[in-house]
PDB file of N, CA and C in Angstrom:
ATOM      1  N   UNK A   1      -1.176   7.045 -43.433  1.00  0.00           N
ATOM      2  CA  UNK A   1      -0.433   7.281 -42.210  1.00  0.00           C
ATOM      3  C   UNK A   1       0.492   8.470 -42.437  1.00  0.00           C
ATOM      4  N   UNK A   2       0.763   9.579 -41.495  1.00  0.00           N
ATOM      5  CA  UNK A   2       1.108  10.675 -41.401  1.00  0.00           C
ATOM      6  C   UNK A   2       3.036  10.004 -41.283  1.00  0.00           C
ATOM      7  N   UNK A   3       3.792  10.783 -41.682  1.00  0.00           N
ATOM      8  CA  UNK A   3       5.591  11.001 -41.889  1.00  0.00           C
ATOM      9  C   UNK A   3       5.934  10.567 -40.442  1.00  0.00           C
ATOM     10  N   UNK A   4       5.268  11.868 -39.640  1.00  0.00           N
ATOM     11  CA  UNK A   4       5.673  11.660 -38.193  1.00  0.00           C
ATOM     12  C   UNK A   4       4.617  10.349 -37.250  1.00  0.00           C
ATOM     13  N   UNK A   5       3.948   9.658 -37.602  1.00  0.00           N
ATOM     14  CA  UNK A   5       3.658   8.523 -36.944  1.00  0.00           C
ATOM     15  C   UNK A   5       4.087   6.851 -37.207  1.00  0.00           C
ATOM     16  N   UNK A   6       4.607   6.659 -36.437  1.00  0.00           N
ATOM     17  CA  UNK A   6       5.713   5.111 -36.579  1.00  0.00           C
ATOM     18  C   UNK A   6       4.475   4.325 -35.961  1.00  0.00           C
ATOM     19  N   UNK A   7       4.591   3.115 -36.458  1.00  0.00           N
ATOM     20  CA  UNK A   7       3.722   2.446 -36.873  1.00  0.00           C
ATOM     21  C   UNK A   7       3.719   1.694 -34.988  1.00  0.00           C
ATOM     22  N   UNK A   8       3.125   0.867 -35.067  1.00  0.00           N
ATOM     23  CA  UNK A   8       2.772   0.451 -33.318  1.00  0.00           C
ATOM     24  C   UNK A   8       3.214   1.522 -32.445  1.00  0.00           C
ATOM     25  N   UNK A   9       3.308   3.059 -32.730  1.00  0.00           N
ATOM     26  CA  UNK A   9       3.436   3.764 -32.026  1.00  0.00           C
ATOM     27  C   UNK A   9       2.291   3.769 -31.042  1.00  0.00           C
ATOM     28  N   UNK A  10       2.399   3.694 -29.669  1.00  0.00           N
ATOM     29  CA  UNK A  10       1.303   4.244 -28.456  1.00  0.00           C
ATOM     30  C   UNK A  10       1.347   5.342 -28.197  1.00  0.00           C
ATOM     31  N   UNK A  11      -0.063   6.231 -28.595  1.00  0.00           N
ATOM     32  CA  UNK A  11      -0.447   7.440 -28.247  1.00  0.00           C
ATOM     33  C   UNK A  11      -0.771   7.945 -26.580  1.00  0.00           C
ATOM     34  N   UNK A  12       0.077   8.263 -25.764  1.00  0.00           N
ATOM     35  CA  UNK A  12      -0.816   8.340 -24.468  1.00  0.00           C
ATOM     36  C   UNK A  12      -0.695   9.902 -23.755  1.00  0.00           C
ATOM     37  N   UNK A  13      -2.235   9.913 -23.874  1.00  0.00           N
ATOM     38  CA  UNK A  13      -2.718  11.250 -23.345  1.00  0.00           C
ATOM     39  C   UNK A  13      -2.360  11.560 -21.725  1.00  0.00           C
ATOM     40  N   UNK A  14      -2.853  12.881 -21.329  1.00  0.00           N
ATOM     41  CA  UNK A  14      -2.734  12.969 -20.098  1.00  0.00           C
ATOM     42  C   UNK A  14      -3.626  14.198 -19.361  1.00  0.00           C
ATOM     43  N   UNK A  15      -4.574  14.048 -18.847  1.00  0.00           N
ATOM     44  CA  UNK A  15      -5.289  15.480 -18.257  1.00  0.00           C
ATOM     45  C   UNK A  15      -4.353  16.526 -17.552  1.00  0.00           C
ATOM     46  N   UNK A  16      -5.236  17.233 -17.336  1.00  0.00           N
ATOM     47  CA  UNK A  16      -4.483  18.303 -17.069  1.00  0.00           C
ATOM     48  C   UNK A  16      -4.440  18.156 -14.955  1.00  0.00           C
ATOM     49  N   UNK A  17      -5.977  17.749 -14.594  1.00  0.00           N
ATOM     50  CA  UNK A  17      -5.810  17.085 -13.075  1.00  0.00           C
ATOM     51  C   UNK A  17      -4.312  15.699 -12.752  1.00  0.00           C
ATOM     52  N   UNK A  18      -4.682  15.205 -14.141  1.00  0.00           N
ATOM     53  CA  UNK A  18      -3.732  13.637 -13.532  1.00  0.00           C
ATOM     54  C   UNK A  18      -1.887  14.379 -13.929  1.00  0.00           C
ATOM     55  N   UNK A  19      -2.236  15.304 -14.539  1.00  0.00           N
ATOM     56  CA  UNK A  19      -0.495  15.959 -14.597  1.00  0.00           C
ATOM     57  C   UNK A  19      -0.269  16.459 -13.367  1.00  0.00           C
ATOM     58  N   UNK A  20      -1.047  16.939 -12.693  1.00  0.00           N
ATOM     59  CA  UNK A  20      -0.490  17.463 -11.467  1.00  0.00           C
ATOM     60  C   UNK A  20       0.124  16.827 -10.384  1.00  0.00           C
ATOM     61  N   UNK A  21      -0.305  15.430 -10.543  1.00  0.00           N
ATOM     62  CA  UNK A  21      -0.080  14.397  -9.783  1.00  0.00           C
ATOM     63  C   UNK A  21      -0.134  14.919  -8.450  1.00  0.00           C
ATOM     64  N   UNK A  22      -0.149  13.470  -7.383  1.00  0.00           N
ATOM     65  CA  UNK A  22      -0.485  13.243  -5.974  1.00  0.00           C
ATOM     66  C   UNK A  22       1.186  12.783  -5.029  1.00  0.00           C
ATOM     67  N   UNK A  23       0.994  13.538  -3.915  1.00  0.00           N
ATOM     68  CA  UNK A  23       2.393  13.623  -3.483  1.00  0.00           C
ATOM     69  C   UNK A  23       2.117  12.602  -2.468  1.00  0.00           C
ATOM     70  N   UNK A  24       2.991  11.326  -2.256  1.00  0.00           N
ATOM     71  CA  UNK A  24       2.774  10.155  -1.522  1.00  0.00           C
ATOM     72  C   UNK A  24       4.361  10.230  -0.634  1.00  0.00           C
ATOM     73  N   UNK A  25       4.437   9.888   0.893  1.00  0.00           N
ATOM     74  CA  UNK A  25       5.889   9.383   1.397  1.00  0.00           C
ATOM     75  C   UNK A  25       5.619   7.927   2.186  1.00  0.00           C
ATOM     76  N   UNK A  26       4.279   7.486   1.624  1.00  0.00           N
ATOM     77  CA  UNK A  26       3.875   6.085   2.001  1.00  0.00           C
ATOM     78  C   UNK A  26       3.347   4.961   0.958  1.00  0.00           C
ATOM     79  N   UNK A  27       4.120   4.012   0.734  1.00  0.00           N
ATOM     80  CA  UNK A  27       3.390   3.294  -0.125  1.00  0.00           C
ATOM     81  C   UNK A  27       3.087   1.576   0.757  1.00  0.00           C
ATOM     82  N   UNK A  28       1.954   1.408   0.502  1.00  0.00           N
ATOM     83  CA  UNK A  28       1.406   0.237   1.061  1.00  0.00           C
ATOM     84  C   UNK A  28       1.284  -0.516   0.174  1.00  0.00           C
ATOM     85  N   UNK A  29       1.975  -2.045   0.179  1.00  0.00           N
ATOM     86  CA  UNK A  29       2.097  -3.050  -0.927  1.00  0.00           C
ATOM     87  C   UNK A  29       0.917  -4.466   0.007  1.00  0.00           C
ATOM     88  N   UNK A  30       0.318  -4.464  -0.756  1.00  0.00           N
ATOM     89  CA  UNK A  30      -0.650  -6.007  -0.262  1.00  0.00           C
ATOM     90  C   UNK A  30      -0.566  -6.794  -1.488  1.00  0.00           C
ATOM     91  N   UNK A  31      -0.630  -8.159  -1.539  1.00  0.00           N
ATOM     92  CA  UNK A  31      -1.349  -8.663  -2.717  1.00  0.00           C
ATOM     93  C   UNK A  31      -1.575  -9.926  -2.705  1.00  0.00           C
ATOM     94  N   UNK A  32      -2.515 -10.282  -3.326  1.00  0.00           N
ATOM     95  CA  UNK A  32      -3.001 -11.912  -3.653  1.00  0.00           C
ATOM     96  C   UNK A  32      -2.214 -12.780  -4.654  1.00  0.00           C
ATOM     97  N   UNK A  33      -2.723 -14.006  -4.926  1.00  0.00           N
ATOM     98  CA  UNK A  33      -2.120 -14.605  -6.232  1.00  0.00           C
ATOM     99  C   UNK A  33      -2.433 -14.053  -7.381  1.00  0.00           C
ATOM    100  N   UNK A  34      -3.436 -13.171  -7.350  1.00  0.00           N
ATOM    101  CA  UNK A  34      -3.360 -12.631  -8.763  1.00  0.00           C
ATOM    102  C   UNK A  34      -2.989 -11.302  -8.932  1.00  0.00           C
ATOM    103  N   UNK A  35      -3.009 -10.527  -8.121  1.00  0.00           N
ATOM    104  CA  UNK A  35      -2.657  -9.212  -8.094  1.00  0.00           C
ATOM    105  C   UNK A  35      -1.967  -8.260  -7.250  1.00  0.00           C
ATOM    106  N   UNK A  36      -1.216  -7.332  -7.458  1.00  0.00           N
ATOM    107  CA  UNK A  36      -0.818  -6.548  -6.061  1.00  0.00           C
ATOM    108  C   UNK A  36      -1.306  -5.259  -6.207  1.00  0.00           C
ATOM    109  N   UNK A  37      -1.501  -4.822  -5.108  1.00  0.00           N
ATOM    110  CA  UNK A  37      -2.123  -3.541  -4.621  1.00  0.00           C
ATOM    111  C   UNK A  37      -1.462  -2.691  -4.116  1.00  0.00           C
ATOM    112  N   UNK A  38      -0.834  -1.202  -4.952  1.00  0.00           N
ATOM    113  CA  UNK A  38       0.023  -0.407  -4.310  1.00  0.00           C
ATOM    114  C   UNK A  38      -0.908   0.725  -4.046  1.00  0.00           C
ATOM    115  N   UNK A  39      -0.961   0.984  -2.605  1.00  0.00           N
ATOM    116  CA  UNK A  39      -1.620   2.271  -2.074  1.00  0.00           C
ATOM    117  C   UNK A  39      -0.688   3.210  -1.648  1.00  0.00           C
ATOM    118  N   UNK A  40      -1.126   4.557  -2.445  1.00  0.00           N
ATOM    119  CA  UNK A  40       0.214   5.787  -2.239  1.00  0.00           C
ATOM    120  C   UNK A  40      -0.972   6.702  -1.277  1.00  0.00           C
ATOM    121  N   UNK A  41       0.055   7.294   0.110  1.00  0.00           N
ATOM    122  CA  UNK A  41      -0.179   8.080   1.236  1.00  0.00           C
ATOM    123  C   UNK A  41       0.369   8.963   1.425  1.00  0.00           C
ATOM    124  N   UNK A  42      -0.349   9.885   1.807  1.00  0.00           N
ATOM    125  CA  UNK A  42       0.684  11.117   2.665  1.00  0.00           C
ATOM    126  C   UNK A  42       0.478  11.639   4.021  1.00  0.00           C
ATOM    127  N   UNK A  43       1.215  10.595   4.407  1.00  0.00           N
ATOM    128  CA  UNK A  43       1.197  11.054   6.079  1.00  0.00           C
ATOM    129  C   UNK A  43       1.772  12.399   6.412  1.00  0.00           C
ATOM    130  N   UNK A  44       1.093  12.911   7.226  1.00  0.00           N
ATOM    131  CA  UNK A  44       1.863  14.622   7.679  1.00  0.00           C
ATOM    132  C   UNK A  44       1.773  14.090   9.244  1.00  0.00           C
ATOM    133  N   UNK A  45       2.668  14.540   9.450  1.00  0.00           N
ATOM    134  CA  UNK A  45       3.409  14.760  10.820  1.00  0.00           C
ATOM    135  C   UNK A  45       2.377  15.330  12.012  1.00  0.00           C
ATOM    136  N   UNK A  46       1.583  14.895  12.938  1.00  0.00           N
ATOM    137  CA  UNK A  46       0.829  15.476  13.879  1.00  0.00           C
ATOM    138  C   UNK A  46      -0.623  15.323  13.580  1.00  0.00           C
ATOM    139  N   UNK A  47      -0.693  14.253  12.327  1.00  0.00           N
ATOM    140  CA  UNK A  47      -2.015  14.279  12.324  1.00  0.00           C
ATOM    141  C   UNK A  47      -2.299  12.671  12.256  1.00  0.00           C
ATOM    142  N   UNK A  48      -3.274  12.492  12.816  1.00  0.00           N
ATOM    143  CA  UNK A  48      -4.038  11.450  13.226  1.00  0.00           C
ATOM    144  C   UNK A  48      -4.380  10.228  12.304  1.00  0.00           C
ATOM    145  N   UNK A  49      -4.851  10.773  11.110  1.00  0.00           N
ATOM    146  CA  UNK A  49      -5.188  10.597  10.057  1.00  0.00           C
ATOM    147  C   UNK A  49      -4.788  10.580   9.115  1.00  0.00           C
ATOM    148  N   UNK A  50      -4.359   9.487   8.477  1.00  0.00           N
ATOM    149  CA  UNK A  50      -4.436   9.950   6.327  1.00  0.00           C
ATOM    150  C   UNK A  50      -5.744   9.183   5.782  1.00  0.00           C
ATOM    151  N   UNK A  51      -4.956   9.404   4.069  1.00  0.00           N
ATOM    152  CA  UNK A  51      -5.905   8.809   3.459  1.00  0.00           C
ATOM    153  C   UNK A  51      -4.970   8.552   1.797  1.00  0.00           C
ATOM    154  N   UNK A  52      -5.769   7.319   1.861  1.00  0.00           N
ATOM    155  CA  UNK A  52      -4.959   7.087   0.067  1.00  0.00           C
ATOM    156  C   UNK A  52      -5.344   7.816  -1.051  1.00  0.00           C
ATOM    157  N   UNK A  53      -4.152   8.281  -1.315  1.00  0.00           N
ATOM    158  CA  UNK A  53      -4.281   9.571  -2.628  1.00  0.00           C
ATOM    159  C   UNK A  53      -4.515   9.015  -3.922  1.00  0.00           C
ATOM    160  N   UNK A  54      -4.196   7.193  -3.737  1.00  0.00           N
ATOM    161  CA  UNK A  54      -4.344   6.557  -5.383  1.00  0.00           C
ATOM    162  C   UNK A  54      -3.744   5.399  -4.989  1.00  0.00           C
ATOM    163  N   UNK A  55      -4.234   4.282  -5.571  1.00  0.00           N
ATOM    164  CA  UNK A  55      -4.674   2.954  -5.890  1.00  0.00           C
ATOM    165  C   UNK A  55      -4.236   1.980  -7.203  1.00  0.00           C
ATOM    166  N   UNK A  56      -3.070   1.506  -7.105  1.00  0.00           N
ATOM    167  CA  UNK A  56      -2.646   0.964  -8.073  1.00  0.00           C
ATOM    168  C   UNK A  56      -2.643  -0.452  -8.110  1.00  0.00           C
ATOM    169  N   UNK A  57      -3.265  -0.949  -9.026  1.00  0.00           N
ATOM    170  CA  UNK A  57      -3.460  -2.343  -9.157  1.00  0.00           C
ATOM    171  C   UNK A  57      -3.042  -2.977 -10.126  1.00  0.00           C
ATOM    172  N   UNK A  58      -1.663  -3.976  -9.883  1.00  0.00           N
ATOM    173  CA  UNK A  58      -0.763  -4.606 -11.067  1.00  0.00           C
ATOM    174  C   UNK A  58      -1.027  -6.050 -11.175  1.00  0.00           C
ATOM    175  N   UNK A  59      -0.825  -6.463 -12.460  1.00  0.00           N
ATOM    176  CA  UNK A  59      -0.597  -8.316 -12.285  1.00  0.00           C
ATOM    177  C   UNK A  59       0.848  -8.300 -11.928  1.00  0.00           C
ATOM    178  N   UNK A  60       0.952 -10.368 -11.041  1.00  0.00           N
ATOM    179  CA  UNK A  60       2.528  -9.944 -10.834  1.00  0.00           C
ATOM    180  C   UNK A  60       2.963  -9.620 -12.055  1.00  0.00           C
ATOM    181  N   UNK A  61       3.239  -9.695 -13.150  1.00  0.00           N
ATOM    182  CA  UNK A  61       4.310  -9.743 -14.170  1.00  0.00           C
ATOM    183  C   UNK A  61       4.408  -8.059 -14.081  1.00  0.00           C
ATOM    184  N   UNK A  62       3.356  -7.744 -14.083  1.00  0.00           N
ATOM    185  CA  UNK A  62       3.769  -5.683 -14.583  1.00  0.00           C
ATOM    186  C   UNK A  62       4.250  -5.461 -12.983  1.00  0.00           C
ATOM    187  N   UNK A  63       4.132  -6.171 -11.864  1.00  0.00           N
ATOM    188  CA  UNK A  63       4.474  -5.875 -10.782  1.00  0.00           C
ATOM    189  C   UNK A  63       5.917  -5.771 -10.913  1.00  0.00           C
ATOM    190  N   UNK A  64       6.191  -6.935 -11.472  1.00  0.00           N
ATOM    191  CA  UNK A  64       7.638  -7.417 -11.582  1.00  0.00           C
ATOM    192  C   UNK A  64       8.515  -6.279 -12.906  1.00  0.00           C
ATOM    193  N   UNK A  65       7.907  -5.926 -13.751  1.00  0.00           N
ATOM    194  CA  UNK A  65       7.846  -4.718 -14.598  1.00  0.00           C
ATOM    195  C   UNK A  65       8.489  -3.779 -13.703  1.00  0.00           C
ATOM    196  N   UNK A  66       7.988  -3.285 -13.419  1.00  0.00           N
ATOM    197  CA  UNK A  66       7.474  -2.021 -12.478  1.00  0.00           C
ATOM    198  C   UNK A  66       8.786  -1.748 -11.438  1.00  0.00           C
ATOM    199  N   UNK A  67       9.342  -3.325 -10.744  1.00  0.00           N
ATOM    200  CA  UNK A  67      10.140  -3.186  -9.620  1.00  0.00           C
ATOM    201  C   UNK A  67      11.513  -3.196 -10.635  1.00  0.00           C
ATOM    202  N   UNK A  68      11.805  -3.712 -11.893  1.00  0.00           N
ATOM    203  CA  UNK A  68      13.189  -3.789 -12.322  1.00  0.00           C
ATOM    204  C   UNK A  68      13.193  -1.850 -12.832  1.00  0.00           C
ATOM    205  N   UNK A  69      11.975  -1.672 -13.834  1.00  0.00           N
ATOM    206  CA  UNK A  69      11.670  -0.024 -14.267  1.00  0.00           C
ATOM    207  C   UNK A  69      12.526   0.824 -12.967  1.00  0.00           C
ATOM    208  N   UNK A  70      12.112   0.429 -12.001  1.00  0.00           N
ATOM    209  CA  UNK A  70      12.101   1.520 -10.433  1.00  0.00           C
ATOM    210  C   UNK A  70      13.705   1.161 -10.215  1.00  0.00           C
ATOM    211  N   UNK A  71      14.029   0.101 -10.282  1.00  0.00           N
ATOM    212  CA  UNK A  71      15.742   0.014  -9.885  1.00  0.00           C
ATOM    213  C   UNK A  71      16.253   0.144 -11.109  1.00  0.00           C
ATOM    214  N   UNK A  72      16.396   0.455 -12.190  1.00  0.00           N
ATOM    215  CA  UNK A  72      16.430   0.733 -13.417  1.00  0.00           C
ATOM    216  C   UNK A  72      17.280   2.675 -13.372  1.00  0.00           C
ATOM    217  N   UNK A  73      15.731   2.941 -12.958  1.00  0.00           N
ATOM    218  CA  UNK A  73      15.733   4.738 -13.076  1.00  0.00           C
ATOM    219  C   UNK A  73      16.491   4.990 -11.711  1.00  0.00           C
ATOM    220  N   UNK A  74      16.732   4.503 -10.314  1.00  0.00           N
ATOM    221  CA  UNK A  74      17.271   4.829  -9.388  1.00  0.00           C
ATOM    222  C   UNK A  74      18.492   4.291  -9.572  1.00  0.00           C
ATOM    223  N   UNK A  75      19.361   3.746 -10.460  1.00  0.00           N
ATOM    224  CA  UNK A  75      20.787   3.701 -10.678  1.00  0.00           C
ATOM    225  C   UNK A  75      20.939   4.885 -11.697  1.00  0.00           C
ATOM    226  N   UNK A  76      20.185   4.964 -12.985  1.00  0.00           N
ATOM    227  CA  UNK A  76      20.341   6.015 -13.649  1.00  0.00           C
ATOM    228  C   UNK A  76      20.498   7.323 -13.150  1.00  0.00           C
ATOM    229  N   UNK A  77      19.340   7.663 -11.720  1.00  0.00           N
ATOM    230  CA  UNK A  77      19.596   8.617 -10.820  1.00  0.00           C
ATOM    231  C   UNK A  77      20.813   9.311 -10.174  1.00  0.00           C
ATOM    232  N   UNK A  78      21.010   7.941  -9.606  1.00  0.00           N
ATOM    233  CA  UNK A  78      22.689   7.772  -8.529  1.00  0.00           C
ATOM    234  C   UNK A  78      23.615   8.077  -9.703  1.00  0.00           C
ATOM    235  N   UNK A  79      23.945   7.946 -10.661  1.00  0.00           N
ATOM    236  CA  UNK A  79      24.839   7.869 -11.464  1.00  0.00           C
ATOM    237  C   UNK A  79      25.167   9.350 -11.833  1.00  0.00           C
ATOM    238  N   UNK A  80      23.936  10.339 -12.003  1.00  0.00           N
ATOM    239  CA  UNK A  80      24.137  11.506 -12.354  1.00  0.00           C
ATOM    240  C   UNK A  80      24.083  12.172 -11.093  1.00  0.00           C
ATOM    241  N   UNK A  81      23.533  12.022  -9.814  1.00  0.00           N
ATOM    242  CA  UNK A  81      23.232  12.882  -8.597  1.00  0.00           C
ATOM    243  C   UNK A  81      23.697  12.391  -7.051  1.00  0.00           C
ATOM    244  N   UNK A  82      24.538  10.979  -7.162  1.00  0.00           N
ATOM    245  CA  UNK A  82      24.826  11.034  -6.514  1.00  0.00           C
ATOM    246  C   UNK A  82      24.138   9.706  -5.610  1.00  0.00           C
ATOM    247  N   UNK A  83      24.468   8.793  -4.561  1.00  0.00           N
ATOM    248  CA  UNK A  83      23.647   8.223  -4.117  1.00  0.00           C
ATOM    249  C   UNK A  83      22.821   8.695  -3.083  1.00  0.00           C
ATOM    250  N   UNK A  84      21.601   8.325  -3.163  1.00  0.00           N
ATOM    251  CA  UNK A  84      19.979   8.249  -2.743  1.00  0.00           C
ATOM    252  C   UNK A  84      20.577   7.748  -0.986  1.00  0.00           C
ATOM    253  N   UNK A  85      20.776   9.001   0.281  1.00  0.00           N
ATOM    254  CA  UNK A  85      20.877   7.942   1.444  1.00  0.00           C
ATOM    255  C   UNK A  85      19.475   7.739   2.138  1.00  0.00           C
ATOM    256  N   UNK A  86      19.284   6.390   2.464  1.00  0.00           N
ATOM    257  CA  UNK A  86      18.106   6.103   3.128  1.00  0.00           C
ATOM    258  C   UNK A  86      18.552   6.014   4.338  1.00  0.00           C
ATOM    259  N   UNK A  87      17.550   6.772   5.025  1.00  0.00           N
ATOM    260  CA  UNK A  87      17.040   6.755   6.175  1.00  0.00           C
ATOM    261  C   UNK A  87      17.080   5.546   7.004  1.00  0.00           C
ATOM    262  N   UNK A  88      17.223   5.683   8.048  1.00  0.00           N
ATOM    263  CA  UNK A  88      17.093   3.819   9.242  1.00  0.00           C
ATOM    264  C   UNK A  88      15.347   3.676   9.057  1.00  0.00           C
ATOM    265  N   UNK A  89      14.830   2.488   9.179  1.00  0.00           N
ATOM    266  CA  UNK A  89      13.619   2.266   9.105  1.00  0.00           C
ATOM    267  C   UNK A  89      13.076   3.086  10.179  1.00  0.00           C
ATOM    268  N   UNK A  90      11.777   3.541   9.565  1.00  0.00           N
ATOM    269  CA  UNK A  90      11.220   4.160  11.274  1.00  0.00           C
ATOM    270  C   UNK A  90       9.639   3.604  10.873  1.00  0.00           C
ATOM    271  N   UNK A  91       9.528   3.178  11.929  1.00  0.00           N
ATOM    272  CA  UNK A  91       8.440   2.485  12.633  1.00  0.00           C
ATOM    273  C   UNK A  91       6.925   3.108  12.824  1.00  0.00           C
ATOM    274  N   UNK A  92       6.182   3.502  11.933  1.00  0.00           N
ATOM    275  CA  UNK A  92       5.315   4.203  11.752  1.00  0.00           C
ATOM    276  C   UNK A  92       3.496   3.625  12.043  1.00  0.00           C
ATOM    277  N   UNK A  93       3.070   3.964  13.590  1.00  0.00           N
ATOM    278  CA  UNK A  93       2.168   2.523  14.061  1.00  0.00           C
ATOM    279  C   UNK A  93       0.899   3.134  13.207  1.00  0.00           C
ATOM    280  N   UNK A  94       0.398   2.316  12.650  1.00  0.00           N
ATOM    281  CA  UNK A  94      -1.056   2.830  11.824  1.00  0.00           C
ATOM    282  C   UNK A  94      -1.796   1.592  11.830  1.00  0.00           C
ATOM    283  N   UNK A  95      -3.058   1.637  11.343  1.00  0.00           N
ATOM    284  CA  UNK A  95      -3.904   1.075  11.048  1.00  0.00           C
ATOM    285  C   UNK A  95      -4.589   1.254   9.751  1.00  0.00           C
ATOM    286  N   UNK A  96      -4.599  -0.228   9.091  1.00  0.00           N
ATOM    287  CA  UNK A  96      -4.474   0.361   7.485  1.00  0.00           C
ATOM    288  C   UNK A  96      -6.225  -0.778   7.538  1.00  0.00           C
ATOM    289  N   UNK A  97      -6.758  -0.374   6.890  1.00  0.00           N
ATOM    290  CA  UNK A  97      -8.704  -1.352   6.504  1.00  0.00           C
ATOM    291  C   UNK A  97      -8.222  -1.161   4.776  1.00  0.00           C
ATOM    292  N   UNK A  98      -6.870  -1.598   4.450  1.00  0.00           N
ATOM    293  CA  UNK A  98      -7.007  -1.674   3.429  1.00  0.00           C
ATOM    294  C   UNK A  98      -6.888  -3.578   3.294  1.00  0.00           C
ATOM    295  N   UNK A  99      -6.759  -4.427   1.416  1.00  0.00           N
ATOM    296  CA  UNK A  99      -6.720  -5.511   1.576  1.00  0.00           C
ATOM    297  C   UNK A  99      -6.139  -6.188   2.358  1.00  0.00           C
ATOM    298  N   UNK A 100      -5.698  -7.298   2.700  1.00  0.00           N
ATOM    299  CA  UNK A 100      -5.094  -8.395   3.713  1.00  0.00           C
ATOM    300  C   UNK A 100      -4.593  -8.381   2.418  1.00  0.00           C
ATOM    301  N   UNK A 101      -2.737  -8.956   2.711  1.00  0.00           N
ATOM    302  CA  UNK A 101      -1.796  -9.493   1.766  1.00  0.00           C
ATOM    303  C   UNK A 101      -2.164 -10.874   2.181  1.00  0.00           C
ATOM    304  N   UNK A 102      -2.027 -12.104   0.972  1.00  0.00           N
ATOM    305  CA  UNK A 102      -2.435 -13.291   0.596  1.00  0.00           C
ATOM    306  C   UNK A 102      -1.235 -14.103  -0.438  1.00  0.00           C
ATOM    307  N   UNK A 103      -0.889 -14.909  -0.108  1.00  0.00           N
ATOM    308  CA  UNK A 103       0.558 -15.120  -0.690  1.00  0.00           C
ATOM    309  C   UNK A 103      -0.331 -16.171  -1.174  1.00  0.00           C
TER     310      UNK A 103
END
């Protein structure tokens, strides 16, 4: 074993397409008893149509992961930049043929 590799270290790669990443201002949460389904969108303004840019599929536990991670990094955020103001809900009528949520 090499100086610079610590032992249960995880190696994780990254392409050069999946670095560019996909710009979403919609996320659609469905999920069953075994899984949840986050679909990221980008609705543009005047058009008729989207489409899901990517498909994320968690067990609850990494779900549950995932939601403390996200309020985690958005206090760390606020702390250095200031608080995050949200917007009033706005009401966005669509039609989604994605899964049925299933409690």
């Amino acid at each position: 074993m090499s100086e610079q590799q610590v032992p249960n270290q995880l190696n994780i790669e990254i392409s050069e397409e999946m670095a560019e990443g996909q710009y979403a201002n919609l996320a659609i949460i469905t999920h069953s008893h075994a899984e949840f389904v986050v679909d990221f969108v980008n609705v543009m303004p005047g058009t008729p149509k989207s489409r899901v840019k990517s498909r994320i599929i968690l067990t609850p536990q990494h779900a549950k992961r995932l939601l403390h991670a996200l309020q985690e990094n958005v206090e760390k955020f606020e702390v250095a930049h200031g608080t995050i103001k949200d917007f009033e809900e706005v009401q966005i009528p669509f039609q989604y043929a994605g899964p049925v949520a299933q409690a």
